[in-house]
Protein backbone atom coordinates (compact mmCIF):
# COMPACT_ATOMS: atom_id res chain seq x y z
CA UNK A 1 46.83 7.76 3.60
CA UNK A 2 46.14 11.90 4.15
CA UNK A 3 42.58 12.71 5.30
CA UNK A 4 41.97 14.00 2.25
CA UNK A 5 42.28 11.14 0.12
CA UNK A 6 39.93 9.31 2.77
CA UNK A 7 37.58 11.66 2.19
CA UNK A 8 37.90 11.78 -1.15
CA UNK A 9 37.82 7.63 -1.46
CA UNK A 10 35.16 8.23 1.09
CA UNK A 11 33.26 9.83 -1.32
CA UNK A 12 33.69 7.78 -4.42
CA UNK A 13 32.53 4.66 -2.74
CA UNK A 14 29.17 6.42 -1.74
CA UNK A 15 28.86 7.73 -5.22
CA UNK A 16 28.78 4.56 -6.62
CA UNK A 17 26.99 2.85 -3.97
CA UNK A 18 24.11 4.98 -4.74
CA UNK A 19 24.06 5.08 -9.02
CA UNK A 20 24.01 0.93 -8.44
CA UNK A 21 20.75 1.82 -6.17
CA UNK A 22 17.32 1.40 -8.39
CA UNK A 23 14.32 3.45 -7.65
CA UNK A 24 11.57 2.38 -5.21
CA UNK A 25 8.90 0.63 -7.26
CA UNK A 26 6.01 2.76 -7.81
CA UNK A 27 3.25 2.78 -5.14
CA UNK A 28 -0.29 3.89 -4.67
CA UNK A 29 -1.87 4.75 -1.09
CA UNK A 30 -5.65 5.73 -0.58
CA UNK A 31 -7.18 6.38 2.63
CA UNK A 32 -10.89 5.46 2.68
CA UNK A 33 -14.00 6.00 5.11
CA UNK A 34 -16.72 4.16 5.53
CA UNK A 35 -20.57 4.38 6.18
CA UNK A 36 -20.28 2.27 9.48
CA UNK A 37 -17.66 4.88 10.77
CA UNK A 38 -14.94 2.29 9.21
CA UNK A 39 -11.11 4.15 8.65
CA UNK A 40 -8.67 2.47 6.91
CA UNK A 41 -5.57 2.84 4.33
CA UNK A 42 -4.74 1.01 1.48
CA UNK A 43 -1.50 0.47 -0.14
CA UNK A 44 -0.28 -0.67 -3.89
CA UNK A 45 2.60 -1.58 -5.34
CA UNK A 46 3.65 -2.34 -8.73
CA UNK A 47 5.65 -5.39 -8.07
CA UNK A 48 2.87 -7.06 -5.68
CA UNK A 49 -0.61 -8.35 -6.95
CA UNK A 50 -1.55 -7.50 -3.42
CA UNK A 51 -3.41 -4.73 -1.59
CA UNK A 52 -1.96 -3.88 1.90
CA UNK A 53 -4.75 -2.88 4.31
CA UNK A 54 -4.29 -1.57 7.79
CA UNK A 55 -7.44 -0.98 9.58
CA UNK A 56 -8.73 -1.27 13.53
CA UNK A 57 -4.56 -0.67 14.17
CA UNK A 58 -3.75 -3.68 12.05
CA UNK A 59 -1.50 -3.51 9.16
CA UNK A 60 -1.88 -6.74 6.76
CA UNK A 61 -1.65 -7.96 3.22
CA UNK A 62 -4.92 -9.43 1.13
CA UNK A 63 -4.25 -11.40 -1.74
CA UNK A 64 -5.94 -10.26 -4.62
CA UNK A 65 -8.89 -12.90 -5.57
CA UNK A 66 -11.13 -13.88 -9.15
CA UNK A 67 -13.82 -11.57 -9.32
CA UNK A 68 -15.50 -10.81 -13.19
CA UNK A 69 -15.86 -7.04 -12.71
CA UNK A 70 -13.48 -4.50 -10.40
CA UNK A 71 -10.91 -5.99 -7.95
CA UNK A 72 -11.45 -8.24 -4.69
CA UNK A 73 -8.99 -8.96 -2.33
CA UNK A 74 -9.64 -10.60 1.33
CA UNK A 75 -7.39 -12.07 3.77
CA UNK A 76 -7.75 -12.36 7.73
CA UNK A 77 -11.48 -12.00 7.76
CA UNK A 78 -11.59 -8.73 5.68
CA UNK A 79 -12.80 -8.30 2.02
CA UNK A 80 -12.41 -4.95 0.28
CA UNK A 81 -13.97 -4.78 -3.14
CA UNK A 82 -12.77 -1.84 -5.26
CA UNK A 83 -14.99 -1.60 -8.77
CA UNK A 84 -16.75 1.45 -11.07
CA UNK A 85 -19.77 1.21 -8.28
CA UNK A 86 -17.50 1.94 -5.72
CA UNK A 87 -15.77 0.29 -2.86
CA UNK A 88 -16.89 -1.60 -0.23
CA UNK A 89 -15.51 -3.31 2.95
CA UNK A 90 -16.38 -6.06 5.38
CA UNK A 91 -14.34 -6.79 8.09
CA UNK A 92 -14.72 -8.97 11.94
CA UNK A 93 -18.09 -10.08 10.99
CA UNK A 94 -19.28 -6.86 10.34
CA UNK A 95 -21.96 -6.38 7.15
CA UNK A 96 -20.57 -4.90 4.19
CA UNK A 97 -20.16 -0.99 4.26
CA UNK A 98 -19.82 1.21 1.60
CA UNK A 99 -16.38 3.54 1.65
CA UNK A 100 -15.93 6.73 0.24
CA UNK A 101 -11.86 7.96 -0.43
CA UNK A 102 -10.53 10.81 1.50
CA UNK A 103 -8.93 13.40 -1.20
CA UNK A 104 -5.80 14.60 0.22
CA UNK A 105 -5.68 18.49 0.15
């Protein structure tokens, strides 16, 4: 086979190797701070019930928990709360702090 039907086969296969490719699933990131001097960033995704937390240089999932108003979610000792009051975190022990996002500019 000529190098330019290599390339050209070359080329083909990567064509269709990408059209069979779906999208990445939608996501949502928002990066909070908090009254105790608290930094952390939280992560959504559409296929995943879950929030994904990393905060204190620790990246982790919390499963999303029953709550009747908002959203909870807690795992490893944190809790992050996310409702219409506002959102709130508690984390190693620590007493709940309120969290303000960070708008991106």
């Amino acid at each position: 086979m000529g190098r330019h039907k290599a390339i050209i086969l070359a080329v083909a296969i990567l064509a269709g190797g990408t059209a069979s490719m779906r999208p990445a699933a939608a996501q949502t990131f928002q990066n909070y701070h908090c009254a105790d001097g608290t930094n952390f960033i939280v992560g959504f995704y559409d296929y995943d019930k879950r929030a994904f937390v990393q905060i204190d240089g620790t990246s982790l999932p919390l499963k999303k928990r029953v709550t009747l108003s908002g959203a909870r979610y807690s795992g490893a000792g944190i809790t992050l709360k996310i409702g219409k009051g506002g959102t709130t975190v508690q984390h190693l022990k620590r007493p709940v702090t309120a969290c303000e996002p960070i708008q991106r500019s």
